[in-house]
Structure formats: C-alpha cells, structure tokens
N, C-alpha and C. Protein backbone atom coordinates (compact mmCIF):
# COMPACT_ATOMS: atom_id res chain seq x y z
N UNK A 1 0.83 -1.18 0.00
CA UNK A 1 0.00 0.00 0.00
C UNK A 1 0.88 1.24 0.00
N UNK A 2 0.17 2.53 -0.32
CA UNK A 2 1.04 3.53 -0.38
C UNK A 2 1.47 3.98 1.06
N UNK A 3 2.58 5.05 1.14
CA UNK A 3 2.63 5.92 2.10
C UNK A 3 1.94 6.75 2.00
N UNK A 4 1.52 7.43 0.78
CA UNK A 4 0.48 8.92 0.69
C UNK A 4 -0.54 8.94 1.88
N UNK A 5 -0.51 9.43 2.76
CA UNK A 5 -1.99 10.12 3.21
C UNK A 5 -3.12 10.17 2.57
N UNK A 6 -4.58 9.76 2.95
CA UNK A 6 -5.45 9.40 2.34
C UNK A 6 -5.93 11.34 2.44
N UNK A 7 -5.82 11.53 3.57
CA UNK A 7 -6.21 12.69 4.27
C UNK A 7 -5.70 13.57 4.50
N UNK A 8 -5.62 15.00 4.40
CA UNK A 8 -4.61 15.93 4.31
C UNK A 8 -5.02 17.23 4.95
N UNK A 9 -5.05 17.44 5.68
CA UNK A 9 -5.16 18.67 6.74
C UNK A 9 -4.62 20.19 6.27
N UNK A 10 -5.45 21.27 5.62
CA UNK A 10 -4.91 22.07 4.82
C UNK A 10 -4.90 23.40 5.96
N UNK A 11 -5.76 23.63 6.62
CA UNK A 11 -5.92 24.80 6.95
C UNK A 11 -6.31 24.66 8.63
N UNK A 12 -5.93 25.20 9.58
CA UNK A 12 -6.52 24.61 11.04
C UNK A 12 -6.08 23.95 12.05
N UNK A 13 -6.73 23.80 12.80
CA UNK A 13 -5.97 22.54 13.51
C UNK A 13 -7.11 22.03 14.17
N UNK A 14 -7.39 20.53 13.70
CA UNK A 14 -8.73 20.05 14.18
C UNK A 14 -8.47 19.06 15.31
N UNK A 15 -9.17 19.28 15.98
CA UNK A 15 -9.21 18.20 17.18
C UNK A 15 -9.38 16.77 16.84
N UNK A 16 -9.22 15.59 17.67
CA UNK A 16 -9.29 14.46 17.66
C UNK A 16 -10.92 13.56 17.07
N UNK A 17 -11.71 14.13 17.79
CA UNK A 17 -13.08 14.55 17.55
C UNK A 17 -13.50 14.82 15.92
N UNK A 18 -13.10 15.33 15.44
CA UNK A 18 -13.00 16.34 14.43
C UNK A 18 -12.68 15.80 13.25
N UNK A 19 -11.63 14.81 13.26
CA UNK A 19 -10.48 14.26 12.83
C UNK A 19 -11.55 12.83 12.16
N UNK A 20 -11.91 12.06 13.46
CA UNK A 20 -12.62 10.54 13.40
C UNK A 20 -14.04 10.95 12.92
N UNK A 21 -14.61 12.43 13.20
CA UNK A 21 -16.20 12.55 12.28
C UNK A 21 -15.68 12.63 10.39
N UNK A 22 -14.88 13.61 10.41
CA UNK A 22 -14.15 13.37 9.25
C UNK A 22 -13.66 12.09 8.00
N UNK A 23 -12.89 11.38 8.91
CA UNK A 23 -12.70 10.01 8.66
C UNK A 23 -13.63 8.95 8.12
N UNK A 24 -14.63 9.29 8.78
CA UNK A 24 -15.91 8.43 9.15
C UNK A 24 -17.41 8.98 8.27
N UNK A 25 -16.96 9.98 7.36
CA UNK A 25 -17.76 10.57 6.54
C UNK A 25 -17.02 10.07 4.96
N UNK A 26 -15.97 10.08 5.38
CA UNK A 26 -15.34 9.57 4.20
C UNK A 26 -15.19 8.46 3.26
N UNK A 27 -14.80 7.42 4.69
CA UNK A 27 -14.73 6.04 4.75
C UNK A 27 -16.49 5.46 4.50
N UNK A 28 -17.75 6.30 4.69
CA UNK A 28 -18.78 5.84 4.69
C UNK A 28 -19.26 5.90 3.34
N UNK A 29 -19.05 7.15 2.48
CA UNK A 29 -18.91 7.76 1.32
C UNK A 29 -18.49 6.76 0.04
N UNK A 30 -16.87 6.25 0.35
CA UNK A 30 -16.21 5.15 -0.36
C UNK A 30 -16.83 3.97 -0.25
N UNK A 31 -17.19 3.70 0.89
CA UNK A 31 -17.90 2.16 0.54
C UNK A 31 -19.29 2.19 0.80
N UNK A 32 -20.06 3.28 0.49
CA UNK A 32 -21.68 3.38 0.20
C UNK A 32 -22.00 2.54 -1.23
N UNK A 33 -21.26 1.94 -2.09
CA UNK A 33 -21.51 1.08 -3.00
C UNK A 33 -22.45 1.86 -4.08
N UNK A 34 -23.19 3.31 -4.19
CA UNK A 34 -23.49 4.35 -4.68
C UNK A 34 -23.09 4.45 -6.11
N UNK A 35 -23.37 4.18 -7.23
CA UNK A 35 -23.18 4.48 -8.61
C UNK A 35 -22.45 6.19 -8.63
N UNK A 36 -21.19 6.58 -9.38
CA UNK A 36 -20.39 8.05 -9.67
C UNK A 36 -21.69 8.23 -10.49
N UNK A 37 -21.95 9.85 -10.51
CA UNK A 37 -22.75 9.98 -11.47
C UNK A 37 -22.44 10.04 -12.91
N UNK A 38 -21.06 9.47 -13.03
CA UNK A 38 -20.82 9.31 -14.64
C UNK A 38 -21.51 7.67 -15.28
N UNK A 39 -21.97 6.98 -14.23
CA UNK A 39 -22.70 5.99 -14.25
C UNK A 39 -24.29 5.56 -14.44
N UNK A 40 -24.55 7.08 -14.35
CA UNK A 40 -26.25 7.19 -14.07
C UNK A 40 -26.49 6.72 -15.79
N UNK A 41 -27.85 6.85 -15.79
CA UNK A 41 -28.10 6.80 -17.71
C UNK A 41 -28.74 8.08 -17.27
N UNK A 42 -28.15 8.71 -18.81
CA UNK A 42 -28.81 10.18 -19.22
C UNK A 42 -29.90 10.29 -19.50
N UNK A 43 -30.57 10.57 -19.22
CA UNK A 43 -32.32 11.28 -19.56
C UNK A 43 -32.35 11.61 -20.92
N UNK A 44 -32.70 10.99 -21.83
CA UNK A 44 -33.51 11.47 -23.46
C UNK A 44 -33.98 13.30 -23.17
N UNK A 45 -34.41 13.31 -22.31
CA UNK A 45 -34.98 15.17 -21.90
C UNK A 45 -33.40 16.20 -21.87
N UNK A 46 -32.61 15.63 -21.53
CA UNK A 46 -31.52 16.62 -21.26
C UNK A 46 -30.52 16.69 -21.92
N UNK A 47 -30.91 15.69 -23.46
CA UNK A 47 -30.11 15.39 -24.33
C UNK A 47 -29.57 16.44 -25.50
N UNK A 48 -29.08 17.05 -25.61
CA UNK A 48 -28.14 18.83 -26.02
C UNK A 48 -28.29 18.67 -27.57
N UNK A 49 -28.13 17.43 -28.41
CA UNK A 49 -28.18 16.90 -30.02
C UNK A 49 -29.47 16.91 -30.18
N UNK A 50 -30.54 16.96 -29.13
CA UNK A 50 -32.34 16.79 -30.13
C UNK A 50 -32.33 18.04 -29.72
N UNK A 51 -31.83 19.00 -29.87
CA UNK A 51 -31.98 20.76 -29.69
C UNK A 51 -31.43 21.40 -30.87
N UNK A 52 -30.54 20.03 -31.50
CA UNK A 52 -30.03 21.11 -32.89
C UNK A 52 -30.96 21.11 -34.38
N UNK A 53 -30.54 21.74 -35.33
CA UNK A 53 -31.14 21.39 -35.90
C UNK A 53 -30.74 20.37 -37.27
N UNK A 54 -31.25 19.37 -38.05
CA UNK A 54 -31.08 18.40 -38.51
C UNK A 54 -31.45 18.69 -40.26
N UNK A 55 -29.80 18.40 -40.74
CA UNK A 55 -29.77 19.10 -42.24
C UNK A 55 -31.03 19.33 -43.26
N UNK A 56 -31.77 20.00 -43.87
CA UNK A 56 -32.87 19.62 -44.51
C UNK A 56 -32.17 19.05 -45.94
N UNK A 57 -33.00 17.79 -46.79
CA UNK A 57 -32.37 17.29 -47.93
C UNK A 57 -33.70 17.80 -48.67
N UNK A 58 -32.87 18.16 -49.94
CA UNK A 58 -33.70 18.36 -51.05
C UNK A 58 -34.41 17.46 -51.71
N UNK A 59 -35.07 17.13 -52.62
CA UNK A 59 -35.78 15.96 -53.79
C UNK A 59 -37.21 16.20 -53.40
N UNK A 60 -37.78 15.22 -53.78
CA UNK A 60 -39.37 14.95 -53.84
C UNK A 60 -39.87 14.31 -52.47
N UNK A 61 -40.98 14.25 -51.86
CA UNK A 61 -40.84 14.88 -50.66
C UNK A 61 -40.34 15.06 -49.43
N UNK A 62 -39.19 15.90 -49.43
CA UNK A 62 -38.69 16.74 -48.96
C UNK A 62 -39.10 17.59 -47.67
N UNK A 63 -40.30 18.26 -48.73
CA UNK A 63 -41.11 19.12 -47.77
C UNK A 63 -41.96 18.06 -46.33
N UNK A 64 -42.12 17.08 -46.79
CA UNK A 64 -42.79 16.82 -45.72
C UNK A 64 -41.62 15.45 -44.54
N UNK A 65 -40.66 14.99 -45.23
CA UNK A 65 -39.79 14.09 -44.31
C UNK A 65 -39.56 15.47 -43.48
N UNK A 66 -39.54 17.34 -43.73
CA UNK A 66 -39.00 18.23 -43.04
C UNK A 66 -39.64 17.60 -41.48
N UNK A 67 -40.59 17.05 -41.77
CA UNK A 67 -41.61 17.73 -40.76
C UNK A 67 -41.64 16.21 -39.69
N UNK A 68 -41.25 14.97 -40.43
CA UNK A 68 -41.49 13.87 -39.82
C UNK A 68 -40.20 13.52 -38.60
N UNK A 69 -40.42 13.09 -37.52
CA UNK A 69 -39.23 12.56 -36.70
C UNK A 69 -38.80 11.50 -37.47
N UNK A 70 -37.29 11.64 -36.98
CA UNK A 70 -36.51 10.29 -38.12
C UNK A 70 -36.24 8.72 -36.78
C-alpha cells in the first residue's frame, strides 16, 4: 500500500473529535456502494443533439420528411 496520506489537513488545527467525524464521513462515502454519477443513464430530456437542428435534404418529398421525426 502507499505511504500517501489518504487525508490531508490544509488549513486549522482540528481536534481528535473532528479528525474521526471526518474520517468516518469519508470512509462511509467510499464504501456506500453508490453508482459516480458518470454511471447514471442520461435522460432522453436533457439530451443537447435533439436541440439542434437536422440538415434539410432536397428531392421529392422533402417538404414533408422536413416535418417527420426520423
């Protein structure tokens, strides 16, 4: 295992107390077994590409595929 410090004390000086609520928010956090939200599935609603708009093609009808979802 490493030497690195998991935990790093930047600013303060926290008590013992302080230290193990810390710890113990952390350690609960890491193994909450919790999906990253780069894991979620994206919502069809919040999807940024059905907002653009989609080349129109010329020929015979034209005018109306404008109008149909593909």
């Amino acid at each position: 295992m490493s030497d690195r410090p998991v935990l790093r004390i930047v600013r303060g000086e926290p008590d013992a107390a302080e230290l193990a609520a810390l710890t113990a928010v952390v350690a609960g956090l890491a193994s909450s077994g919790a999906p990253a939200a780069e894991d979620k599935p994206k919502s069809a609603w919040n999807e940024r590409a059905a907002l653009l708009r989609r080349p129109l093609h010329h020929g015979p009808g034209a005018w109306r595929a404008s109008g149909l979802p593909r």
